[in-house]
PDB file of N, CA and C in Angstrom:
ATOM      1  N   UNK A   1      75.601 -59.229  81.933  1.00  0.00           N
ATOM      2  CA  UNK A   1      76.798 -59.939  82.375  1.00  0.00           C
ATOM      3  C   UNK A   1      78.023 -59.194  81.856  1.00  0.00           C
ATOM      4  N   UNK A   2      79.214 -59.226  82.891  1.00  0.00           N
ATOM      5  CA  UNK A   2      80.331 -58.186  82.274  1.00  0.00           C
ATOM      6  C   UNK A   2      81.460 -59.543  81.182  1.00  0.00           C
ATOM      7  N   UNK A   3      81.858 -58.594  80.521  1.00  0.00           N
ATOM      8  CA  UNK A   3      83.168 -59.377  79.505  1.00  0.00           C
ATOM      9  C   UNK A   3      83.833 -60.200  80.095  1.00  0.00           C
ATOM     10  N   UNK A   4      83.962 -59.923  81.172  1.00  0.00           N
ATOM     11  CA  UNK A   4      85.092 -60.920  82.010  1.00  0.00           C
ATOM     12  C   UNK A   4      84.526 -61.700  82.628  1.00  0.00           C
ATOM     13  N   UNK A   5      82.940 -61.992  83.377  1.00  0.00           N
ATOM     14  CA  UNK A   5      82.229 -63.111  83.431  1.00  0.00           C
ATOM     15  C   UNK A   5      81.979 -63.800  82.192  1.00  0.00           C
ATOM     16  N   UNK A   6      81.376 -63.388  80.885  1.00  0.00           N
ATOM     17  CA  UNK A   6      81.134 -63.717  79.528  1.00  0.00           C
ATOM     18  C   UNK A   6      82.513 -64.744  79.226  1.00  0.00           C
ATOM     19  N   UNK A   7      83.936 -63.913  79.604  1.00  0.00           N
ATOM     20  CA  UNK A   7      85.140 -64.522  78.968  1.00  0.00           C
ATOM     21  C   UNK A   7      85.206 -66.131  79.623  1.00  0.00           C
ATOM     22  N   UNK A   8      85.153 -65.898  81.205  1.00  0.00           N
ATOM     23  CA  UNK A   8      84.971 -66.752  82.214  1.00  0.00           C
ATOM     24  C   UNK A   8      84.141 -68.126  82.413  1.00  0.00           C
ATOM     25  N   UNK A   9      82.742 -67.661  81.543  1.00  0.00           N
ATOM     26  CA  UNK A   9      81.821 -68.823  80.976  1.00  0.00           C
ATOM     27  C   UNK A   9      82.427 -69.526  80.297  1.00  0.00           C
ATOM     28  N   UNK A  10      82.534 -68.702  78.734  1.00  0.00           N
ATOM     29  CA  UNK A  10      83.328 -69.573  78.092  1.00  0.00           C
ATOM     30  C   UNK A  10      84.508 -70.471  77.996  1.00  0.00           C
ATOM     31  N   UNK A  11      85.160 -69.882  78.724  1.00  0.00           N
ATOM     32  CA  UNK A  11      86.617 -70.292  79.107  1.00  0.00           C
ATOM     33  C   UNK A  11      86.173 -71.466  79.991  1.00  0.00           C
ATOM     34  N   UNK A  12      85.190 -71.921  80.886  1.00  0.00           N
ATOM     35  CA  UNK A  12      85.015 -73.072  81.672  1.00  0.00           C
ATOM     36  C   UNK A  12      84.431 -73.811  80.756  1.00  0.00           C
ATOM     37  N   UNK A  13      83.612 -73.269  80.051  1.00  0.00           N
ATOM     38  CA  UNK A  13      82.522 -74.595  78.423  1.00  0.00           C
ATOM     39  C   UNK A  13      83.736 -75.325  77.569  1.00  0.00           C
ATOM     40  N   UNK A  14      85.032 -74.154  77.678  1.00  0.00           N
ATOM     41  CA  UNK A  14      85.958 -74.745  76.116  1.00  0.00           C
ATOM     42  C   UNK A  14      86.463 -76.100  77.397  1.00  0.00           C
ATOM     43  N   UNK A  15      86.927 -75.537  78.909  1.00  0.00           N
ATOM     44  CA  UNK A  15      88.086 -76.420  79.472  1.00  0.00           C
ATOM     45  C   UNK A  15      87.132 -77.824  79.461  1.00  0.00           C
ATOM     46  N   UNK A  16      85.325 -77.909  79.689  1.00  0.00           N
ATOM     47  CA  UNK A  16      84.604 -78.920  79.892  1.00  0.00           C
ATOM     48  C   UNK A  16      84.702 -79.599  78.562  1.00  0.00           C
ATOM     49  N   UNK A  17      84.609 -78.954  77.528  1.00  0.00           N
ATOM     50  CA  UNK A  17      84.185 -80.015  76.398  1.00  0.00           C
ATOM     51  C   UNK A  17      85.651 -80.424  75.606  1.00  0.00           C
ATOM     52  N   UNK A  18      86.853 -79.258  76.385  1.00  0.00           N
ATOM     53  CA  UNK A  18      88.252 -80.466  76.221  1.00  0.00           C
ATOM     54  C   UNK A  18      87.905 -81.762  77.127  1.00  0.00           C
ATOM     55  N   UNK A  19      87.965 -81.970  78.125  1.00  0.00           N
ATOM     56  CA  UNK A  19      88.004 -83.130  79.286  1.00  0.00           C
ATOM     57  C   UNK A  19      86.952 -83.828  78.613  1.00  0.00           C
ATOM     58  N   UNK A  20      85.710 -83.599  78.175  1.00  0.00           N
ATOM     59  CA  UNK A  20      85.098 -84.285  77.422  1.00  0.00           C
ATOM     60  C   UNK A  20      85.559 -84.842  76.303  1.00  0.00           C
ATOM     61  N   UNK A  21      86.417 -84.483  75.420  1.00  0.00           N
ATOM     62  CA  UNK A  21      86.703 -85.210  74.393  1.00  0.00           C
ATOM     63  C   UNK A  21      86.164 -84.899  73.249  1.00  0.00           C
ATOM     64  N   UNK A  22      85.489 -83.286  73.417  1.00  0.00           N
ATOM     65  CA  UNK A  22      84.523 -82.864  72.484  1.00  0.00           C
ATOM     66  C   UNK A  22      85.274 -82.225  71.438  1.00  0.00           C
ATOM     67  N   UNK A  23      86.443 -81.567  71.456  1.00  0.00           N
ATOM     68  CA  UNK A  23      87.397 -81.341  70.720  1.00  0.00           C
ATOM     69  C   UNK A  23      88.603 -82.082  70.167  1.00  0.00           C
ATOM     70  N   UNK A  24      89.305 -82.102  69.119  1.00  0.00           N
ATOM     71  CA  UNK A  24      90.197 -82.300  69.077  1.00  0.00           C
ATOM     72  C   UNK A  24      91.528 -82.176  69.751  1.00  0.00           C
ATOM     73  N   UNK A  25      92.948 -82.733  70.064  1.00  0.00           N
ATOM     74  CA  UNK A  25      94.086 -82.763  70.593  1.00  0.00           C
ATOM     75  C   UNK A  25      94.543 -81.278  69.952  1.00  0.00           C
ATOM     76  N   UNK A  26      94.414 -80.955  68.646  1.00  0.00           N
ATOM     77  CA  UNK A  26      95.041 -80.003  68.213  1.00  0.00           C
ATOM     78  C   UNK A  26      94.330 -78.687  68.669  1.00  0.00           C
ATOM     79  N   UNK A  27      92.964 -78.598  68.221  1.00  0.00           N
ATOM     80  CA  UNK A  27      91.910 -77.396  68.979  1.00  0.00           C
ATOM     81  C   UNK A  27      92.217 -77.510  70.374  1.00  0.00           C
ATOM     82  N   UNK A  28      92.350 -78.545  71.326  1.00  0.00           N
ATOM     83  CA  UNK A  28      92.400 -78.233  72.672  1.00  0.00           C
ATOM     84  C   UNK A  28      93.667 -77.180  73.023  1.00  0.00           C
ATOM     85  N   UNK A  29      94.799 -77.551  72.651  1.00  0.00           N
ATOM     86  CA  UNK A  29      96.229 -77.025  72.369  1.00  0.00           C
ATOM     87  C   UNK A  29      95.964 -75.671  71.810  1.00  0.00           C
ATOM     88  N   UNK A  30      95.237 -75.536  71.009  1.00  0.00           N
ATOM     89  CA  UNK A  30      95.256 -73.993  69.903  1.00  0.00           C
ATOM     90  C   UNK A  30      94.076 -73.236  71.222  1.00  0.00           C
ATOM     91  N   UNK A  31      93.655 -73.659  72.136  1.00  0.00           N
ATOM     92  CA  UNK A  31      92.392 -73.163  73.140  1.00  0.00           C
ATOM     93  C   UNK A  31      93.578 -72.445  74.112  1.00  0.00           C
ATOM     94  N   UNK A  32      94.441 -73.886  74.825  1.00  0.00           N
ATOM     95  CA  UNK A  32      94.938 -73.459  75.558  1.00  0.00           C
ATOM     96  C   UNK A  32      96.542 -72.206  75.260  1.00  0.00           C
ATOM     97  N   UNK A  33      96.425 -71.982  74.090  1.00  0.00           N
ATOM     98  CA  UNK A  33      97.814 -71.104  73.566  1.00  0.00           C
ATOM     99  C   UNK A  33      96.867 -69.630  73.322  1.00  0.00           C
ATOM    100  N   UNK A  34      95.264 -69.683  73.643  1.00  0.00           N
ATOM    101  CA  UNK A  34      94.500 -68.738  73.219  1.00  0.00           C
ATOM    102  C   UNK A  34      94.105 -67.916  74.744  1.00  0.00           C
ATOM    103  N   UNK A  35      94.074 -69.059  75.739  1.00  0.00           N
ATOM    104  CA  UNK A  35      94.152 -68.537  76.819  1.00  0.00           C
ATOM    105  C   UNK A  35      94.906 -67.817  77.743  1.00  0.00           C
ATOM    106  N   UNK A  36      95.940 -68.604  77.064  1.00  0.00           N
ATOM    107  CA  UNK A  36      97.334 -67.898  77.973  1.00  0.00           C
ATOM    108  C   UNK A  36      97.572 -66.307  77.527  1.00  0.00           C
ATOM    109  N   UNK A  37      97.000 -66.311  75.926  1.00  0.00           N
ATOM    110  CA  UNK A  37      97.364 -64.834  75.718  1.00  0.00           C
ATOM    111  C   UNK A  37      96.579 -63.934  76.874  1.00  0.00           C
ATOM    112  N   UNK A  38      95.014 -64.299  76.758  1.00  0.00           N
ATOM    113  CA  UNK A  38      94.290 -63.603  77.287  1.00  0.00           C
ATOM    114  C   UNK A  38      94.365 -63.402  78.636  1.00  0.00           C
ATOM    115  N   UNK A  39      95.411 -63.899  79.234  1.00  0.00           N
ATOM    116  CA  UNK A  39      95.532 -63.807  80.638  1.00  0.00           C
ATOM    117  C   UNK A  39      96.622 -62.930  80.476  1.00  0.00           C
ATOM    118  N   UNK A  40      97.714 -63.127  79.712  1.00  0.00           N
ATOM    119  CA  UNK A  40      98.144 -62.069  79.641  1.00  0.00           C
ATOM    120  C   UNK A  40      98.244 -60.555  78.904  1.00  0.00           C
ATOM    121  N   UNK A  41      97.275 -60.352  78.437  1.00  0.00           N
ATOM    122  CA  UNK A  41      96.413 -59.201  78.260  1.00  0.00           C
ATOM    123  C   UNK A  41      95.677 -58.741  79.723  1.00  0.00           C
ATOM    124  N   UNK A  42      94.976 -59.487  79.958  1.00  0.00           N
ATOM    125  CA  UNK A  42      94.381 -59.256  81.229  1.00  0.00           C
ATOM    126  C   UNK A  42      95.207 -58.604  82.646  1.00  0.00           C
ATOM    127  N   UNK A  43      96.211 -59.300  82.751  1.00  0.00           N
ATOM    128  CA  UNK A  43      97.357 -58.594  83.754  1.00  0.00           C
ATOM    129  C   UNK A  43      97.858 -57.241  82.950  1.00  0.00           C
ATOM    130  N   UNK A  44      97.991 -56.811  81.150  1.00  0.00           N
ATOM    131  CA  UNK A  44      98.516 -55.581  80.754  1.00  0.00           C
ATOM    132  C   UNK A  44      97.931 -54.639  81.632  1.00  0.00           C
ATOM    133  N   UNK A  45      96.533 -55.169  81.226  1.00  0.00           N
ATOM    134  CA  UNK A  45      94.889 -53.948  81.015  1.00  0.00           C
ATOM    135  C   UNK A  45      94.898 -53.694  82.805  1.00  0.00           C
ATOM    136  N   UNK A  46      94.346 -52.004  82.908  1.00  0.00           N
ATOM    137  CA  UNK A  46      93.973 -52.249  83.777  1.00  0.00           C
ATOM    138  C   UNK A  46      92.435 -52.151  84.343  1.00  0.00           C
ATOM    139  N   UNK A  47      92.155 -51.676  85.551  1.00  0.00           N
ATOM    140  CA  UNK A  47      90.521 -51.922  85.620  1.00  0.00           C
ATOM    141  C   UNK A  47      89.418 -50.902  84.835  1.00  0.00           C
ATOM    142  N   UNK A  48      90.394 -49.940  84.395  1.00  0.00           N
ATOM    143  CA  UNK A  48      89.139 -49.278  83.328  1.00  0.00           C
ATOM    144  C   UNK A  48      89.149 -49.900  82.014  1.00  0.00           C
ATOM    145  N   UNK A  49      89.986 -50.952  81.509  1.00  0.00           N
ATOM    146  CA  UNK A  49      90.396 -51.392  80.259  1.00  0.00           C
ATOM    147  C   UNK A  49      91.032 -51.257  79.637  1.00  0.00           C
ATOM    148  N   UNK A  50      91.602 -49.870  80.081  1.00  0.00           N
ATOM    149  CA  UNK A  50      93.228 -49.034  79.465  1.00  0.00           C
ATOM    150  C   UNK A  50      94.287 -50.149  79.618  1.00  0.00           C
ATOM    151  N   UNK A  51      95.374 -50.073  78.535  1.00  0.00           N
ATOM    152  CA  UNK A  51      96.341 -50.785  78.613  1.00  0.00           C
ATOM    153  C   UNK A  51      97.262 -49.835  79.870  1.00  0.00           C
ATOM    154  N   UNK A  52      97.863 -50.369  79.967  1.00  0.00           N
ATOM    155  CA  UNK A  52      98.773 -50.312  81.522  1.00  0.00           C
ATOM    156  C   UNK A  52     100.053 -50.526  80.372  1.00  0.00           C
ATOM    157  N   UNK A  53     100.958 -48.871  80.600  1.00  0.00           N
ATOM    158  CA  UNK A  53     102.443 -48.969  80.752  1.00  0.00           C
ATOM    159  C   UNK A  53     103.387 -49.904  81.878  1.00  0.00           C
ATOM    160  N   UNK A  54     102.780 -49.582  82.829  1.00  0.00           N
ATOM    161  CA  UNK A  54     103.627 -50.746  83.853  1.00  0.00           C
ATOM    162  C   UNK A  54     104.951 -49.882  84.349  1.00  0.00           C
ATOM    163  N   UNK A  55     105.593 -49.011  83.553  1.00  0.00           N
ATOM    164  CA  UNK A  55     106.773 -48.618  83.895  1.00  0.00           C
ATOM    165  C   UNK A  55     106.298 -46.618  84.062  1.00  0.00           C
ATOM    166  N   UNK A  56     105.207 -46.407  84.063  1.00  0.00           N
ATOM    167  CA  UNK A  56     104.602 -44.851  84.089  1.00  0.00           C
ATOM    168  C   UNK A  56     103.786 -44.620  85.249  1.00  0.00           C
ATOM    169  N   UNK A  57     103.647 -43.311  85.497  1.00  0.00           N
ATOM    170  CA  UNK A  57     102.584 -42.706  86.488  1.00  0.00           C
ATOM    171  C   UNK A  57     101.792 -41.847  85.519  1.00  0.00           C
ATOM    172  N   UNK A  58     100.041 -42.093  85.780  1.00  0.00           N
ATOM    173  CA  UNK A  58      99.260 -40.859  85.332  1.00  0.00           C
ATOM    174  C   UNK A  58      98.963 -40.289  85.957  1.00  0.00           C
ATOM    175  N   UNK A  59      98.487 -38.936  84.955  1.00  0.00           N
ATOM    176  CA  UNK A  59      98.105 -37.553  85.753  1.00  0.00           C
ATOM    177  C   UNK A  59      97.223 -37.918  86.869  1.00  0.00           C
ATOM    178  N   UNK A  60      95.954 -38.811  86.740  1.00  0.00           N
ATOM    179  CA  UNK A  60      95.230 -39.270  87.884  1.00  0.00           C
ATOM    180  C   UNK A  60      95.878 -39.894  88.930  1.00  0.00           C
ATOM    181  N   UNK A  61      96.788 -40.611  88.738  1.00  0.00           N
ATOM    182  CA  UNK A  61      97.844 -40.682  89.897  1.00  0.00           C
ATOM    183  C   UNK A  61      98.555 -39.850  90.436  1.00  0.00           C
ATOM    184  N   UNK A  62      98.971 -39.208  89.677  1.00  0.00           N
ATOM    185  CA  UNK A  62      99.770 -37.909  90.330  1.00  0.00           C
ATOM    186  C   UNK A  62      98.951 -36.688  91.583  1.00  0.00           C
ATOM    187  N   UNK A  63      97.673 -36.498  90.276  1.00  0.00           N
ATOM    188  CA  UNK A  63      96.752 -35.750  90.991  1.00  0.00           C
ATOM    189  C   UNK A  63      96.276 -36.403  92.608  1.00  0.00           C
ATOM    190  N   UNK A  64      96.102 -37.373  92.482  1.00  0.00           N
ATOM    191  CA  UNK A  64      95.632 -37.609  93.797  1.00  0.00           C
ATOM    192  C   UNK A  64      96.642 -37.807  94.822  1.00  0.00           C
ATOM    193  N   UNK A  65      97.932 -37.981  94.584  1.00  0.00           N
ATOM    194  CA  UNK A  65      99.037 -38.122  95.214  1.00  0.00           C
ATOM    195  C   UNK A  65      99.235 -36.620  95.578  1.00  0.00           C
ATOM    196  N   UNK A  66      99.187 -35.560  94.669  1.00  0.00           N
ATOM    197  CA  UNK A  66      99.776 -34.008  95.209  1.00  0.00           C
ATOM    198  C   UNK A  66      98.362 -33.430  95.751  1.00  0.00           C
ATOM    199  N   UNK A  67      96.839 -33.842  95.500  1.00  0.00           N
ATOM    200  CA  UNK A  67      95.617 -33.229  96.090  1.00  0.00           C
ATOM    201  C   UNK A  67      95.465 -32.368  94.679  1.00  0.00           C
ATOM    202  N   UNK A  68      95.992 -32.474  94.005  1.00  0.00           N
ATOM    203  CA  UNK A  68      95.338 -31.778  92.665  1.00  0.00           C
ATOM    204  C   UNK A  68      94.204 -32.226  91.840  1.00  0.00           C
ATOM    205  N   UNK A  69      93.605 -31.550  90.753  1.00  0.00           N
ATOM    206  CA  UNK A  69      92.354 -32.418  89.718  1.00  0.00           C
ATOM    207  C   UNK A  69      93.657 -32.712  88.594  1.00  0.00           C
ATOM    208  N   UNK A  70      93.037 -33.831  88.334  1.00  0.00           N
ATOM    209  CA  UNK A  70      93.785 -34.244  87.228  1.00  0.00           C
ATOM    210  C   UNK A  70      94.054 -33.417  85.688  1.00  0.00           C
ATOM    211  N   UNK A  71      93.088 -33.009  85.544  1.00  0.00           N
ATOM    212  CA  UNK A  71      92.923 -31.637  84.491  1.00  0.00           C
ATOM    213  C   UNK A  71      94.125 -30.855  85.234  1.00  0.00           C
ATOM    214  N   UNK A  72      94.201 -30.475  85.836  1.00  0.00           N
ATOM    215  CA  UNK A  72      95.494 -29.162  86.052  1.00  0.00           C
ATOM    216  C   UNK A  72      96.513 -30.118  85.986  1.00  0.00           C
ATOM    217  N   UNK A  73      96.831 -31.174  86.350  1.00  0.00           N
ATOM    218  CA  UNK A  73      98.188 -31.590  86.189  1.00  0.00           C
ATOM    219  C   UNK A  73      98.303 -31.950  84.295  1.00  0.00           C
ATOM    220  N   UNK A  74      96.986 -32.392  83.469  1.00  0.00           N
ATOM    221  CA  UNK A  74      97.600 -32.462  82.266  1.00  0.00           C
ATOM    222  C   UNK A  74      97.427 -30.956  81.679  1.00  0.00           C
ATOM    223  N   UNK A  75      96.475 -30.066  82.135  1.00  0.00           N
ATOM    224  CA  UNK A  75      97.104 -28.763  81.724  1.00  0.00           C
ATOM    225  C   UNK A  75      98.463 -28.325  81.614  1.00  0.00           C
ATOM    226  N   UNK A  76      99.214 -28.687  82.970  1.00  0.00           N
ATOM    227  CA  UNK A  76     100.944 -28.126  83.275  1.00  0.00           C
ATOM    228  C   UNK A  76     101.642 -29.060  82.209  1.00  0.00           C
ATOM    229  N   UNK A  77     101.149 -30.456  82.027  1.00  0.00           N
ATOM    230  CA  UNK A  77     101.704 -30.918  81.001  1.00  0.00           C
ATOM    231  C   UNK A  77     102.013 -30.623  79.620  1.00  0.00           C
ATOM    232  N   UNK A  78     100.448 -30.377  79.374  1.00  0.00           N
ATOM    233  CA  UNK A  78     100.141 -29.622  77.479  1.00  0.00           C
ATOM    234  C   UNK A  78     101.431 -28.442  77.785  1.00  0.00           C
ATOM    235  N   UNK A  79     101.616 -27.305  78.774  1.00  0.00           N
ATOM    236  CA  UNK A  79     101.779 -26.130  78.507  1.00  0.00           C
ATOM    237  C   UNK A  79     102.483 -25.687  79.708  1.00  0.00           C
ATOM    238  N   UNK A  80     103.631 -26.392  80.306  1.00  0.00           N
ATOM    239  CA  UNK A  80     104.798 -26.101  81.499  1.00  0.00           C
ATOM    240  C   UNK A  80     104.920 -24.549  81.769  1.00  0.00           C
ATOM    241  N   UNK A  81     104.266 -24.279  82.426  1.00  0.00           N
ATOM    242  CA  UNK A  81     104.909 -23.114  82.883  1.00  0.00           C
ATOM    243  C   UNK A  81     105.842 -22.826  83.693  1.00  0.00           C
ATOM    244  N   UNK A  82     107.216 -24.024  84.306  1.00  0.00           N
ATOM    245  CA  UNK A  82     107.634 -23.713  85.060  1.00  0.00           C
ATOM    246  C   UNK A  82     109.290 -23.508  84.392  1.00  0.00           C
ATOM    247  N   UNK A  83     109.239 -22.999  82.428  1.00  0.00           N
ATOM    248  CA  UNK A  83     110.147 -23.023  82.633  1.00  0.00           C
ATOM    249  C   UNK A  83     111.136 -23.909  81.834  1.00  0.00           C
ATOM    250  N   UNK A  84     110.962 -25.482  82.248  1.00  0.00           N
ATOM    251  CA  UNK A  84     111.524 -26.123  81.481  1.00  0.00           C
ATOM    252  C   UNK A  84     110.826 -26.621  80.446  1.00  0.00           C
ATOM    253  N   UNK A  85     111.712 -27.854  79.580  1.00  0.00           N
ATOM    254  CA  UNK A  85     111.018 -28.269  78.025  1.00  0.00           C
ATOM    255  C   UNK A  85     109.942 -28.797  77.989  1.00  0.00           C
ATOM    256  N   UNK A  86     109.540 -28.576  76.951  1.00  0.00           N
ATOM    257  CA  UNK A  86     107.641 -29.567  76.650  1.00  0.00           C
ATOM    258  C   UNK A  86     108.326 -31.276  77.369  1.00  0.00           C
ATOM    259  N   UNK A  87     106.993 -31.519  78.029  1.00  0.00           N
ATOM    260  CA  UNK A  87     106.897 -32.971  77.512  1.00  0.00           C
ATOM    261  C   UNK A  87     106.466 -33.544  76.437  1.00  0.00           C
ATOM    262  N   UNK A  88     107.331 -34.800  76.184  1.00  0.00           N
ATOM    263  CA  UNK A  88     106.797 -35.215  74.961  1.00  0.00           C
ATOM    264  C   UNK A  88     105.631 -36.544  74.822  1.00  0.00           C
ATOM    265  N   UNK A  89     104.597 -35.876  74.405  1.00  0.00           N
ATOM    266  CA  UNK A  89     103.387 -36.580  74.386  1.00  0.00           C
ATOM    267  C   UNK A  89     102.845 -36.727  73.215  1.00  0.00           C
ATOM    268  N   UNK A  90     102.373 -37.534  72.571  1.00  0.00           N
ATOM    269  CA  UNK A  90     101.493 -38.117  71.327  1.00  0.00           C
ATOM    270  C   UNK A  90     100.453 -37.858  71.396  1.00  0.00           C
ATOM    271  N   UNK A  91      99.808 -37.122  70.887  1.00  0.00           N
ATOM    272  CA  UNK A  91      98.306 -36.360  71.350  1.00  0.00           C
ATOM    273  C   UNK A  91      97.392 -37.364  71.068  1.00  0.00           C
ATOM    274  N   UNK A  92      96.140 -37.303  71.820  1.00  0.00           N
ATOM    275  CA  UNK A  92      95.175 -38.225  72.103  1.00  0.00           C
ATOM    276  C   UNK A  92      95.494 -39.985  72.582  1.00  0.00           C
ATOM    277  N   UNK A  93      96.706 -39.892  73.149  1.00  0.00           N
ATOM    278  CA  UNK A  93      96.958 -40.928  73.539  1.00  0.00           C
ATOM    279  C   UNK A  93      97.060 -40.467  75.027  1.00  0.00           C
ATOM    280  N   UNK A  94      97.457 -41.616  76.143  1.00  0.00           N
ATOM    281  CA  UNK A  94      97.498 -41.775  77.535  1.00  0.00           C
ATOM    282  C   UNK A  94      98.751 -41.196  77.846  1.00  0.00           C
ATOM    283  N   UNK A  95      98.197 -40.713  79.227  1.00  0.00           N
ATOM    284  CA  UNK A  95      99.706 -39.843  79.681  1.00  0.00           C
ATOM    285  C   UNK A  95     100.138 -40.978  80.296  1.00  0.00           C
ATOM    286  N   UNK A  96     101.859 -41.382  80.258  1.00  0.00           N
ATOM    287  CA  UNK A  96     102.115 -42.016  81.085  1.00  0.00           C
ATOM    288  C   UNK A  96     103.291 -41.766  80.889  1.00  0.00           C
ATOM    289  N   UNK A  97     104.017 -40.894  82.513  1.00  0.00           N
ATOM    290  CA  UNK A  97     105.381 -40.350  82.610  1.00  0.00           C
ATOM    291  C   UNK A  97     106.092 -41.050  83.516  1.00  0.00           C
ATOM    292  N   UNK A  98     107.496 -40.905  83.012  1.00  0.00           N
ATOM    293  CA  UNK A  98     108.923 -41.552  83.670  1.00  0.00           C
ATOM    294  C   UNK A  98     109.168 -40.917  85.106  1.00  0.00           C
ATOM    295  N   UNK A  99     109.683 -41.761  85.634  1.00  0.00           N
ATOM    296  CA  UNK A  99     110.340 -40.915  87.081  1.00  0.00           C
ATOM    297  C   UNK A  99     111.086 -39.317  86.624  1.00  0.00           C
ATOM    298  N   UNK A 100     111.466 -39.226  85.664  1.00  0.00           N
ATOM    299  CA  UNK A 100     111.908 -38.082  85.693  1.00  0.00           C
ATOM    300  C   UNK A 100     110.899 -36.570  85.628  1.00  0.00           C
ATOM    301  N   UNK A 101     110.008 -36.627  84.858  1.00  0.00           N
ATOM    302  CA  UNK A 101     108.525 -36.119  84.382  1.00  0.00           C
ATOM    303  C   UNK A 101     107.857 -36.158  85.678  1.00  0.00           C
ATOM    304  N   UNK A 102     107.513 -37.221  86.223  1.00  0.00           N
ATOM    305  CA  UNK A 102     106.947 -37.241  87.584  1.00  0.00           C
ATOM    306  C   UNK A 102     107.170 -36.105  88.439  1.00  0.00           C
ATOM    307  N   UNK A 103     108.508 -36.208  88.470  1.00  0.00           N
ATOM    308  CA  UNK A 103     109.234 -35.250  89.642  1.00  0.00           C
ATOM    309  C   UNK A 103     109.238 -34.021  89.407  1.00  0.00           C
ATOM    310  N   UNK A 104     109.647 -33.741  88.325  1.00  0.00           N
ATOM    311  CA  UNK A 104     109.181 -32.593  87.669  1.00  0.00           C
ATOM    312  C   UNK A 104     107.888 -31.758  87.698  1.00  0.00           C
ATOM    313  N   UNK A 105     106.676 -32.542  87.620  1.00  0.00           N
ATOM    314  CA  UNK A 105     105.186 -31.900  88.250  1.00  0.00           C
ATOM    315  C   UNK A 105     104.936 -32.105  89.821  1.00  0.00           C
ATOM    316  N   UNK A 106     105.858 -32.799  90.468  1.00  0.00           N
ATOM    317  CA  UNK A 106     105.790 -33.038  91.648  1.00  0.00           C
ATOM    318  C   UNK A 106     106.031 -31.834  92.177  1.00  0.00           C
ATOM    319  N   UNK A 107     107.267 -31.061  91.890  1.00  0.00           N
ATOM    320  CA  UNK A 107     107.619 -30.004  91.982  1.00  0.00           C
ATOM    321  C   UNK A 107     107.372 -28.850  91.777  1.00  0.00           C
ATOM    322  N   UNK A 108     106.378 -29.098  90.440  1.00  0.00           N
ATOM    323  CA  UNK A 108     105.381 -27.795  90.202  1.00  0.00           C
ATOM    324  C   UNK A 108     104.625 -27.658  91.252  1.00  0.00           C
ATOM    325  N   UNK A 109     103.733 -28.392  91.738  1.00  0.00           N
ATOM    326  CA  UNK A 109     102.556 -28.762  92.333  1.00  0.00           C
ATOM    327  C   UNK A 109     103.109 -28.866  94.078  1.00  0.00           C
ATOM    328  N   UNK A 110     103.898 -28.969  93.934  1.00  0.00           N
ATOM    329  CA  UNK A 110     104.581 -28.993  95.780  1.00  0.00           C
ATOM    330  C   UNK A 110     104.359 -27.436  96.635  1.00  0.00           C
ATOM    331  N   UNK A 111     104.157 -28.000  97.603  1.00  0.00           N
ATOM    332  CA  UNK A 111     103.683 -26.252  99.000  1.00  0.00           C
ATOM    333  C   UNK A 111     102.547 -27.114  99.492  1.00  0.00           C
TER     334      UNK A 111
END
C-alpha cells in the first residue's frame, strides 16, 4: 500500500472514531490542526516527493521543453560556457531557476 493510501486510511479511522466520540474535544481539534498541515505539505510536494519551489523551473523541465537530456542542461549549469556568471547553486540540493536563469539556458540551448 502507498503512503498516501496508508495516510488516507488513517486519516478516515481518526475522522470515524472523532464522530464516534472515541476521542476527546481537545485530541479531535489537535487531529484536525494535524491534518490541515499535511494537506498542506501535500500541495508543497510534488509527485516524486520533492518539495516544490512553486516559483522555479527544473533542468527536467527545461530539458524537455528545449528537446535536451537533462544532464546537459545541469552540465551548462555546473560550468556556463556561454560566457556569462556562474549560477548560484547549493550543491547537492535541487535545481530550481528564476525566469531570469531560465532564459538564459533557453538561449544556450536555442537553434
Amino acid at each position: 500500500m502507498s503512503t498516501a493510501k496508508k495516510l488516507q486510511a488513517i486519516r478516515e479511522e481518526t475522522a470515524a472514531r472523532a464522530l464516534r466520540g472515541d476521542m476527546s474535544d481537545e485530541m479531535t481539534e489537535a487531529m484536525r490542526g494535524i491534518w490541515a498541515a499535511l494537506d498542506e505539505i501535500a500541495i508543497a510536494v510534488d509527485s516524486r516527493g520533492r518539495a516544490s519551489s512553486g516559483d522555479g523551473i527544473t533542468p527536467r523541465e527545461l530539458g524537455r521543453e528545449l528537446g535536451q537530456p537533462d544532464r546537459r542542461i545541469r552540465a551548462f549549469l555546473r560550468e556556463p560556457d556561454d560566457g556569462g556568471p556562474s549560477f548560484g547553486h547549493t550543491k547537492h540540493k535541487h535545481w530550481s531557476l528564476g525566469p531570469e536563469d531560465a532564459e538564459r539556458v533557453r538561449k544556450r540551448f536555442a537553434a
